[in-house]
Protein backbone atom coordinates (compact mmCIF):
# COMPACT_ATOMS: atom_id res chain seq x y z
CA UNK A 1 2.72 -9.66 4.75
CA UNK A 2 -0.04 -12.28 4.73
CA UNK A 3 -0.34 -12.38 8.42
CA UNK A 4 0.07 -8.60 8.96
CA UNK A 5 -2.60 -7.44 6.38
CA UNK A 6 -4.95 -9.77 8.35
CA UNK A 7 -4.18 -8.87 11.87
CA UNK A 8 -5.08 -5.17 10.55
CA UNK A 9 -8.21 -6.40 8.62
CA UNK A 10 -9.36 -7.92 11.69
CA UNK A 11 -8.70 -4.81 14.10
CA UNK A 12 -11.09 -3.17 16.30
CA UNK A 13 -14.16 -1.83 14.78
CA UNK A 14 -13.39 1.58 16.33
CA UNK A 15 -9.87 1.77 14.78
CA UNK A 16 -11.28 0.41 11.40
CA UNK A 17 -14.00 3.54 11.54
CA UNK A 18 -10.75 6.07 12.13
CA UNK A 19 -8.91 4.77 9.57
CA UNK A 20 -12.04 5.33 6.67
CA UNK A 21 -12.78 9.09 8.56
CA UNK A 22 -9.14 9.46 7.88
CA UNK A 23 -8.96 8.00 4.07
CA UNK A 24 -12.21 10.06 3.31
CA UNK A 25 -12.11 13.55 4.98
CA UNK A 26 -8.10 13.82 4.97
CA UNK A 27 -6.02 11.97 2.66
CA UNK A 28 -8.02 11.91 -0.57
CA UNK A 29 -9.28 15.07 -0.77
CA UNK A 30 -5.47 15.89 -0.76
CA UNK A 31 -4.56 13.49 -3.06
CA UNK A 32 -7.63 14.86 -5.30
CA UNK A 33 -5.81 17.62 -5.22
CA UNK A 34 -2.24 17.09 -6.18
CA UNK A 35 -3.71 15.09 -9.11
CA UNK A 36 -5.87 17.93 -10.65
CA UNK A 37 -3.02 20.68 -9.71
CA UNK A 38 -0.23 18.19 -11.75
CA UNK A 39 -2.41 17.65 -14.79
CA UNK A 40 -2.82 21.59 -14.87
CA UNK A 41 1.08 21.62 -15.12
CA UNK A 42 0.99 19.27 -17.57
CA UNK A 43 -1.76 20.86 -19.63
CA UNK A 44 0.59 24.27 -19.11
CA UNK A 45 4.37 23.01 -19.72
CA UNK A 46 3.75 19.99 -21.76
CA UNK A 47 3.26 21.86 -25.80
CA UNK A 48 0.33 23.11 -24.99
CA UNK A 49 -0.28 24.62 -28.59
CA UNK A 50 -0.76 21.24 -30.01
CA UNK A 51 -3.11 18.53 -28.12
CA UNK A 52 -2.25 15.89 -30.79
CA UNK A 53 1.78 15.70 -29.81
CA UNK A 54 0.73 17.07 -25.81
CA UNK A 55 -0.57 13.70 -25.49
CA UNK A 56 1.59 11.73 -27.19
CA UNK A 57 4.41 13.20 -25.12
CA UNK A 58 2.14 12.18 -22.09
CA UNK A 59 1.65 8.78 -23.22
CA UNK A 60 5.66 8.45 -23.67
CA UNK A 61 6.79 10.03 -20.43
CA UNK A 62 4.31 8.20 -18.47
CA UNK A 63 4.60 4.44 -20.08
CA UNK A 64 8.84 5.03 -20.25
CA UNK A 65 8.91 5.80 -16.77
CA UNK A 66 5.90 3.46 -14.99
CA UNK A 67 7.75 0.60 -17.25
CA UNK A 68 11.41 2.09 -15.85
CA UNK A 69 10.19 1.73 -12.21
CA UNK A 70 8.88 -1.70 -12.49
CA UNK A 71 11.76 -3.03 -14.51
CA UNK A 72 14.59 -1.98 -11.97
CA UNK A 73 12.37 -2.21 -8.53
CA UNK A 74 14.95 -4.67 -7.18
CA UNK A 75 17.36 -2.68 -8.24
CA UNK A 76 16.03 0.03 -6.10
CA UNK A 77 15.38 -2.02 -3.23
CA UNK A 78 19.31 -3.47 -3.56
CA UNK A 79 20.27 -0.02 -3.44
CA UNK A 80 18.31 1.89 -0.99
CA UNK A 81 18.77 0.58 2.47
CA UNK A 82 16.58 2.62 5.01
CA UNK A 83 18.81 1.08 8.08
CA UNK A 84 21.88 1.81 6.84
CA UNK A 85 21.63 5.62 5.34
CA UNK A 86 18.21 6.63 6.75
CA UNK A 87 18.53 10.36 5.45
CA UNK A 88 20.13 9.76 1.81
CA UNK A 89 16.56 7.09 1.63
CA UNK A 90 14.31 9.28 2.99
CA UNK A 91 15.13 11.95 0.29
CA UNK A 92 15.69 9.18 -2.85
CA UNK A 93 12.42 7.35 -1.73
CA UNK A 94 10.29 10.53 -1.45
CA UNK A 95 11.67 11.58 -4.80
CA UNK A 96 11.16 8.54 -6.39
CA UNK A 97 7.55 9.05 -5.42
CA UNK A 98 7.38 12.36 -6.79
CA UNK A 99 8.85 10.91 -10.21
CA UNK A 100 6.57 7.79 -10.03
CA UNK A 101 3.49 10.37 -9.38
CA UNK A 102 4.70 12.76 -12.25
CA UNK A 103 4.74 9.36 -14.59
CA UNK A 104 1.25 8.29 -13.14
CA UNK A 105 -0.39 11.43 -14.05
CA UNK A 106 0.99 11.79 -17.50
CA UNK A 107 -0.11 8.13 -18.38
CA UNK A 108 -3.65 8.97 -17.11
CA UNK A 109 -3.38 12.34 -18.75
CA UNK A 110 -2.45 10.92 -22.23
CA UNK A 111 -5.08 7.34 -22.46
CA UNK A 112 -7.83 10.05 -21.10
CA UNK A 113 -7.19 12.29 -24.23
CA UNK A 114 -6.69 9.57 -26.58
CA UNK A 115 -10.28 7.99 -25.95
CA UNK A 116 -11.32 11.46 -25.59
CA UNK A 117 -10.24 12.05 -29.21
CA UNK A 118 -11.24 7.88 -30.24
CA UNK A 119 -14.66 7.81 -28.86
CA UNK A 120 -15.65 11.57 -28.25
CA UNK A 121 -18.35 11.98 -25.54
CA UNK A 122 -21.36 9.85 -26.49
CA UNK A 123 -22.82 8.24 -24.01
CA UNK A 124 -23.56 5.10 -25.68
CA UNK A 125 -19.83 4.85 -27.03
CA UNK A 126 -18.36 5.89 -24.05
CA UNK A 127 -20.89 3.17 -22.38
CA UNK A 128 -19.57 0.71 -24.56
CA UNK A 129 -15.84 1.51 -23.48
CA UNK A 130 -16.62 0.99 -19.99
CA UNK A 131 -18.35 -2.50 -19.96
CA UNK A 132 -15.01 -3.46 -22.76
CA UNK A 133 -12.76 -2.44 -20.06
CA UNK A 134 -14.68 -3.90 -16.95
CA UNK A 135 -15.04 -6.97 -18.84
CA UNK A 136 -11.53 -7.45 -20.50
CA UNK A 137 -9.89 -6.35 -16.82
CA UNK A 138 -12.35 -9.02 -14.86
CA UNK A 139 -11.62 -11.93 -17.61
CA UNK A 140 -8.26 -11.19 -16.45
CA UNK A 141 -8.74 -11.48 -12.86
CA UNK A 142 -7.42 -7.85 -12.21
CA UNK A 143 -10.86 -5.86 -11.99
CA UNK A 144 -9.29 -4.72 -8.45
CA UNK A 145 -7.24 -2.14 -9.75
CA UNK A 146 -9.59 0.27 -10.60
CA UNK A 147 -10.04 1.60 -6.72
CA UNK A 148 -8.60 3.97 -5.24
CA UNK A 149 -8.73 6.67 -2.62
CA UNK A 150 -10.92 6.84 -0.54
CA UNK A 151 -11.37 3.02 -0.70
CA UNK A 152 -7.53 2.34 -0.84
CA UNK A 153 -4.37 4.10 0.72
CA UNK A 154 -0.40 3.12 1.56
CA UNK A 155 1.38 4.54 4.20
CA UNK A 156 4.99 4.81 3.37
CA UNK A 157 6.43 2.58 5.62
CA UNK A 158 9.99 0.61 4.34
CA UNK A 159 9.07 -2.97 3.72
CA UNK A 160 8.14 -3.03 -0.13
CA UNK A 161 8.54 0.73 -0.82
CA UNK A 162 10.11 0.06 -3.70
CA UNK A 163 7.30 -3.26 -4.81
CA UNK A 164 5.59 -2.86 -8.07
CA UNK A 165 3.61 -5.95 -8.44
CA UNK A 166 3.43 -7.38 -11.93
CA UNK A 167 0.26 -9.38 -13.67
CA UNK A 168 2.31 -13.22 -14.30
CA UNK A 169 4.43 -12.27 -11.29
CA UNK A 170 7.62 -13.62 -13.69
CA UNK A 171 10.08 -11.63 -11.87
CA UNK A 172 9.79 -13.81 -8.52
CA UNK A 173 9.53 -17.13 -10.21
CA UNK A 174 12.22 -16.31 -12.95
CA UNK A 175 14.58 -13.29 -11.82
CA UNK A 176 14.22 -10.05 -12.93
CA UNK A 177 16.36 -10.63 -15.70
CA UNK A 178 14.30 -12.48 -18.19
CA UNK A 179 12.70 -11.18 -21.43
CA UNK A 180 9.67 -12.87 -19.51
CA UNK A 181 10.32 -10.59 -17.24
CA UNK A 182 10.58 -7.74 -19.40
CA UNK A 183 7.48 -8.38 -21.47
CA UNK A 184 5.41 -9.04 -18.14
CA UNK A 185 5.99 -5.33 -16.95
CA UNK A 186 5.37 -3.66 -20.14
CA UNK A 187 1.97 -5.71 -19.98
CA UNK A 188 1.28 -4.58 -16.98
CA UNK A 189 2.08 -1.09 -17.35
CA UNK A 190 0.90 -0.22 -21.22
CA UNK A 191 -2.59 -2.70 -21.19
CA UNK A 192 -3.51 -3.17 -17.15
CA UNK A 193 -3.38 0.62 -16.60
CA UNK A 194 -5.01 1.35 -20.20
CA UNK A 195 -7.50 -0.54 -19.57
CA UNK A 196 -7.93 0.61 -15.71
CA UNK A 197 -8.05 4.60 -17.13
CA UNK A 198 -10.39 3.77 -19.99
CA UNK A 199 -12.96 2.42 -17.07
CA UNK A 200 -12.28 5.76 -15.07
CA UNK A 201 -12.67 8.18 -17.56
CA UNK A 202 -15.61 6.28 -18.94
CA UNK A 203 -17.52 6.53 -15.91
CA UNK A 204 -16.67 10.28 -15.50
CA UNK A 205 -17.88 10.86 -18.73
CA UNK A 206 -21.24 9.69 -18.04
CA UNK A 207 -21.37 11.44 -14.98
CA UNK A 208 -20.62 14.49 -16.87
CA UNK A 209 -23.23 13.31 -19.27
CA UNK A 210 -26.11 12.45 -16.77
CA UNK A 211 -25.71 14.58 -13.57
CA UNK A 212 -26.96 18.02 -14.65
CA UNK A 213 -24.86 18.43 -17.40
CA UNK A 214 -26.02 22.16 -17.76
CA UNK A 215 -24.91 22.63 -13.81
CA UNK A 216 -21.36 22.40 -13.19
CA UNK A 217 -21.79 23.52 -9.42
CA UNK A 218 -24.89 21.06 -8.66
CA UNK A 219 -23.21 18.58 -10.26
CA UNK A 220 -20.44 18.32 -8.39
CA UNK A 221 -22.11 18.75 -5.05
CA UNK A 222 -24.13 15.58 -6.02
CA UNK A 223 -21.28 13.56 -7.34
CA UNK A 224 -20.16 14.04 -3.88
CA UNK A 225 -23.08 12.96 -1.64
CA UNK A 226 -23.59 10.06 -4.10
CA UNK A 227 -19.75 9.26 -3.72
CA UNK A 228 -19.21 9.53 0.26
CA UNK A 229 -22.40 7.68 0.59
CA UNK A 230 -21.54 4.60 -1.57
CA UNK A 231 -18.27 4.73 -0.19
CA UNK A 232 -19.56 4.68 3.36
CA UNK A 233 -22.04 2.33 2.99
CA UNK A 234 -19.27 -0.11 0.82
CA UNK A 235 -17.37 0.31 4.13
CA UNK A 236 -20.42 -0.56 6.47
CA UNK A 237 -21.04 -3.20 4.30
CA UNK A 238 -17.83 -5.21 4.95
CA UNK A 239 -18.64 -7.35 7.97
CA UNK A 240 -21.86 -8.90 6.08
CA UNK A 241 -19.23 -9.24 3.11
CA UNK A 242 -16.90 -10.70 4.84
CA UNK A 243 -19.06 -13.64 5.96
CA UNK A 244 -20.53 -14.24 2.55
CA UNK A 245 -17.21 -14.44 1.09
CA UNK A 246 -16.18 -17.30 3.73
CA UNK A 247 -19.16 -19.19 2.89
CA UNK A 248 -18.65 -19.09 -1.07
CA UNK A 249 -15.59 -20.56 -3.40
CA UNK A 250 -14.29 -20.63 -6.95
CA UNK A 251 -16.43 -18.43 -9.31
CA UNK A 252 -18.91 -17.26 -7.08
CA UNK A 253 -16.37 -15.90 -4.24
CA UNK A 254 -14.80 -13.59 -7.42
CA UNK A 255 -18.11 -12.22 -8.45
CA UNK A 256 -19.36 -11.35 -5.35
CA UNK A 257 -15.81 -9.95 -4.65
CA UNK A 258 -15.93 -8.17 -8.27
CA UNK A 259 -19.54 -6.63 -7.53
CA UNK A 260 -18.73 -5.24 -4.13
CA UNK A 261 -15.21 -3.66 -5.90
CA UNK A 262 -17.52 -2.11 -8.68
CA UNK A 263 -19.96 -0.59 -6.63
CA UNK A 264 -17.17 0.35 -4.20
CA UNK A 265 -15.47 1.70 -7.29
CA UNK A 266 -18.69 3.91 -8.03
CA UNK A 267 -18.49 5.78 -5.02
CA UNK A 268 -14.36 6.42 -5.16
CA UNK A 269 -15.22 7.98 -8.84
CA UNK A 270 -18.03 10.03 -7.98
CA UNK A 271 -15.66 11.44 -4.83
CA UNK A 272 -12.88 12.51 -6.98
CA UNK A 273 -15.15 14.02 -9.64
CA UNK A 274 -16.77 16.03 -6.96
CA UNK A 275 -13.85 16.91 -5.33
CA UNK A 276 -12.28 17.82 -8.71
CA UNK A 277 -15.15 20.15 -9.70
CA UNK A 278 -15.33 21.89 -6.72
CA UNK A 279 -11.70 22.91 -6.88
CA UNK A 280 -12.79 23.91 -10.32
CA UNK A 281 -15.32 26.00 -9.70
CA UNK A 282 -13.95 27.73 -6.26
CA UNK A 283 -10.41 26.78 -5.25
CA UNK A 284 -7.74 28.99 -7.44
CA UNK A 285 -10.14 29.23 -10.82
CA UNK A 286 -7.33 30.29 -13.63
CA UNK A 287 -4.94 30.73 -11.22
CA UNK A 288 -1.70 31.36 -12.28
CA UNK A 289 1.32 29.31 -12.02
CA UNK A 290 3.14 30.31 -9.30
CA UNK A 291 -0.08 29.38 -7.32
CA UNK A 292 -0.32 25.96 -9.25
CA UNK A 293 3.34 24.49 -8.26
CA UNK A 294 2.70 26.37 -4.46
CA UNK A 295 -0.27 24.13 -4.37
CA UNK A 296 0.81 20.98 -5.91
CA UNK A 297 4.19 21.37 -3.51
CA UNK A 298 1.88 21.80 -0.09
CA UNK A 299 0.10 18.52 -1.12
CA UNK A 300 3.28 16.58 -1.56
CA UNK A 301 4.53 18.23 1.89
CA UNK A 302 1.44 17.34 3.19
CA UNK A 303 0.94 13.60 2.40
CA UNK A 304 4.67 13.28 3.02
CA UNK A 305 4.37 14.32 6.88
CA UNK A 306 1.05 12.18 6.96
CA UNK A 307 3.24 9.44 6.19
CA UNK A 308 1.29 8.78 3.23
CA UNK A 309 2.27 9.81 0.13
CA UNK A 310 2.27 6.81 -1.98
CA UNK A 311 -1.31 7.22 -1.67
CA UNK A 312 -1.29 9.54 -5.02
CA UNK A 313 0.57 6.51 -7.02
CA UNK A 314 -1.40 3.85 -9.30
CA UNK A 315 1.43 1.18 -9.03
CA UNK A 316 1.42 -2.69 -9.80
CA UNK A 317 -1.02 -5.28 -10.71
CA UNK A 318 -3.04 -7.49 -8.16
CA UNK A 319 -5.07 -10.34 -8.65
CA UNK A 320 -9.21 -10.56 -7.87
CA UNK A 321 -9.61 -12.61 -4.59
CA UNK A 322 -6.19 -14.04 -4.72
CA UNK A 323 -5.88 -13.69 -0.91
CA UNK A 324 -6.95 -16.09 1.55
CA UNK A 325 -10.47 -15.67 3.72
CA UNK A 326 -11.75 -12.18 4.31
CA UNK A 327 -8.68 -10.22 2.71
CA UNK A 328 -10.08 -10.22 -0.46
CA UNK A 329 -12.57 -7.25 0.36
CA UNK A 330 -10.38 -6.12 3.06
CA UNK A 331 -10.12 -2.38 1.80
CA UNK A 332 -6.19 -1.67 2.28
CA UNK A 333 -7.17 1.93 4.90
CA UNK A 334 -4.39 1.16 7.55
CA UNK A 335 -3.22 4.06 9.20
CA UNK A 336 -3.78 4.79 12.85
CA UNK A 337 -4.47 0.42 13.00
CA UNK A 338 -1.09 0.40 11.68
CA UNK A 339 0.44 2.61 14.09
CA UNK A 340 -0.93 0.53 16.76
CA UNK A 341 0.09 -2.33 15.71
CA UNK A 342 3.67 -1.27 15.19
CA UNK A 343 3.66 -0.01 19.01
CA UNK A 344 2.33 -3.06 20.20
CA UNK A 345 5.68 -4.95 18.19
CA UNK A 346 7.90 -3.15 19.77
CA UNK A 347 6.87 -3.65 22.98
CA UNK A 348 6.81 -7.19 22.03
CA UNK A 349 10.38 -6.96 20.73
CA UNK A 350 10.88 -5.33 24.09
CA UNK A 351 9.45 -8.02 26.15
CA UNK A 352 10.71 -10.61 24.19
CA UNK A 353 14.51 -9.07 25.01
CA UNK A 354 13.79 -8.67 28.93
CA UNK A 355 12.41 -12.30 28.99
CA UNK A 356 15.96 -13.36 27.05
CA UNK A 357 18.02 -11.15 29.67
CA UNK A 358 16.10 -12.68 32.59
CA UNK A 359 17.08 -15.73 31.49
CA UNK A 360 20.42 -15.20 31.03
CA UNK A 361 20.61 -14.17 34.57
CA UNK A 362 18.77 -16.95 35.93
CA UNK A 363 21.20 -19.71 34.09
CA UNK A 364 24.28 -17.12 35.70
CA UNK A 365 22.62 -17.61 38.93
CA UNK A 366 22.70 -21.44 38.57
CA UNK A 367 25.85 -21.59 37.10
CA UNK A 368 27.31 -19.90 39.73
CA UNK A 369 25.25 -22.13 42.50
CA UNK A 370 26.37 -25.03 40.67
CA UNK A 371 29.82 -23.99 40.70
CA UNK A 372 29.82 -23.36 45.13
CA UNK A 373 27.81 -27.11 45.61
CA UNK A 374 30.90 -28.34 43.28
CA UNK A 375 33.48 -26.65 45.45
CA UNK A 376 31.66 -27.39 48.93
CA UNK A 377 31.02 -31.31 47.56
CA UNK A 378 34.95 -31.09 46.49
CA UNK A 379 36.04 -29.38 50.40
CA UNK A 380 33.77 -31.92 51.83
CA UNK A 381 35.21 -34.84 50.30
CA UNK A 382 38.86 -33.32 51.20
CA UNK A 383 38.02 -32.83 54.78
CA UNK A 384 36.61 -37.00 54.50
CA UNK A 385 40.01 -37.95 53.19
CA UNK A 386 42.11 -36.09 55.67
CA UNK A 387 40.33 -37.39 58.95
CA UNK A 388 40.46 -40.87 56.66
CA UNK A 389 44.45 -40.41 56.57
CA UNK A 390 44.70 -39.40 60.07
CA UNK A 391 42.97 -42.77 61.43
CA UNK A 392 45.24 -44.94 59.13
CA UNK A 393 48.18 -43.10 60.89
CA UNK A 394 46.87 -43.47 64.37
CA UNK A 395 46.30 -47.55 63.70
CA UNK A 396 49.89 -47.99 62.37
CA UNK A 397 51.55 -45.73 65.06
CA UNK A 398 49.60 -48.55 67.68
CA UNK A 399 50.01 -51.45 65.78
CA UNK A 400 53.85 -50.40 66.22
CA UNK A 401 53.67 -49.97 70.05
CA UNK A 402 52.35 -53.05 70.91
């Protein structure tokens, strides 16, 4: 995985510029989308008449199942074989996306109202939250989970589908059977990805509280110019980053690697509050339901025929800067590099099976020539002793005449 994530980091610069026109202008505002269209449902179906026990129910149905899918991921991956029955996993998998997104939003859904309720609007509380979460998640080491589209994406290819990485990584060292084990995903789950939606709704907040508060629709216009520019410029910035990151170690390499995800970070936020308003304001204002699941169905369709639907899932824990070199700030955008990269395997693979067939043939061949030089060496040597036998005769049949 090591290998392959830097192979794609270190694509051509052309492919590198599809990928983020593809992550910006495609696949996030889509997953934008679903997101705002499920918390409607939620917000609808989930006791709406009381927001006190609406978000507790959010809370439990998103923690119980986050914490059910990383508990049992090997189970999953034991289970679901995508070589052996490709159409019974191509339906579980997408559904277990679908259940993994439904648990994502609910978790988001019910932290977001319970600091909404906790610390109100304010700016300087909800200031305070923010730099408590930044600083508690980079003392930590995991300050990298707070991107997301357009900055990160995953393609739903087979090999770790099912991988929900956890903060002390216990289940590879100690099984997946430990209390270790068990204590490391509910860690992961309930405080990582508290902490991760306290810094995203904090943020928001002060958006909401700073960016023409009294203008919904010029607010969200500039939330998105300030977003796609930060986010463009965080991905024009990643040769220069690149090369400072090479040149630094220990403590400096993770803050410049924590500063570049923050201001990264900034952008993605700004993007999906923009996005978010806009649908607000002039995609299906109070629309009713029937419109709400037709919508939030068409964006699952959608991502799931790009290929890219666990794009809408906030799943596992990874560490600041714990790859090596460049990978680090390597924003994870691999689509159309992917593809390519795939194609050129297989006609690897391909080559790679001539070159054994060829040879195959070739030792044949030689076989088979060394098998005539044995039989002409073995006629050869039968012809010798003949015309040997037929002397000795001729000698004795003299010696006897004379």
């Amino acid at each position: 995985m090591t290998s392959m994530r830097r192979e794609l980091g270190d694509g051509p610069a052309s492919l590198v510029a599809v990928d983020a026109a593809l992550s910006t202008a495609v696949i996030t505002p889509i997953v934008v989308t679903y997101w705002r269209i499920t918390w409607k449902l939620m917000d609808i179906y989930i006791l709406p008449g009381n927001l006190v026990w609406s978000t507790i129910a959010s809370v439990g149905i998103g923690f119980f199942g986050l914490f059910i899918f990383t508990l049992f991921q090997h189970r999953f991956k034991g289970y679901l074989k995508p070589r052996k029955h490709t159409v019974i996993y191509y339906v579980m998998s997408r559904s277990y996306t679908a259940a993994f997104a439904y648990s994502c939003v609910n978790s988001w859904r019910g932290i977001w109202s319970i600091m909404d309720e906790v610390t109100g609007t304010r700016p300087p509380v909800v200031a305070a939250s923010v730099v408590i979460g930044i600083c508690s998640l980079a003392s930590m080491k995991t300050l990298r989970n707070i991107i997301a589209p357009p900055i990160a994406i995953l393609t739903d290819n087979y090999d770790g589908y099912f991988e929900v990485p956890t903060l002390f990584r216990i289940g590879v060292r100690d099984g997946t059977g430990s209390w270790l084990y068990v204590l490391d995903s509910f860690f992961s789950v309930c405080i990582i990805g508290s902490l991760v939606v306290i810094v995203w709704r904090g943020v928001w907040s002060l958006m909401d509280n700073y960016l023409y508060p009294d203008d919904y629709n010029t607010s969200a216009i500039l939330s998105l110019v300030i977003g796609y520019s930060v986010v463009l410029l965080a991905f024009a910035l990643q040769p220069a980053i690149k090369k400072l990151v090479n040149k630094v170690n220990g403590f400096k390499r993770i803050l410049f690697v924590d500063v570049y995800l923050l201001f990264s970070f900034f952008g993605a936020v700004n993007v999906w509050r923009g996005v978010w308003a806009m649908l607000d304001i002039h995609f299906i204002p109070d629309a009713p339901i029937t419109s709400y699941w037709v919508s939030h169905i068409a964006c699952f369709g959608f991502l799931v025929l790009l290929n890219s639907s666990n794009s809408i899932l906030v799943r596992g824990v990874y560490i600041d800067a714990e790859e090596d070199g460049t990978q680090c700030v390597d924003f994870p955008c691999y689509y159309v590099r992917l593809l390519v990269q795939k194609r050129k395997r297989k006609r690897q693979i391909r080559e790679d099976e001539e070159g054994k067939e060829m040879t195959q043939i070739k030792i044949g061949n030689e076989d088979k020539t060394e098998g005539v030089n044995e039989k002409m060496l073995l006629t050869s040597e039968n012809v010798d002793k003949t015309m040997l036998n037929e002397v000795k005769e001729t000698l004795n049949n003299s010696s006897k005449v004379v």
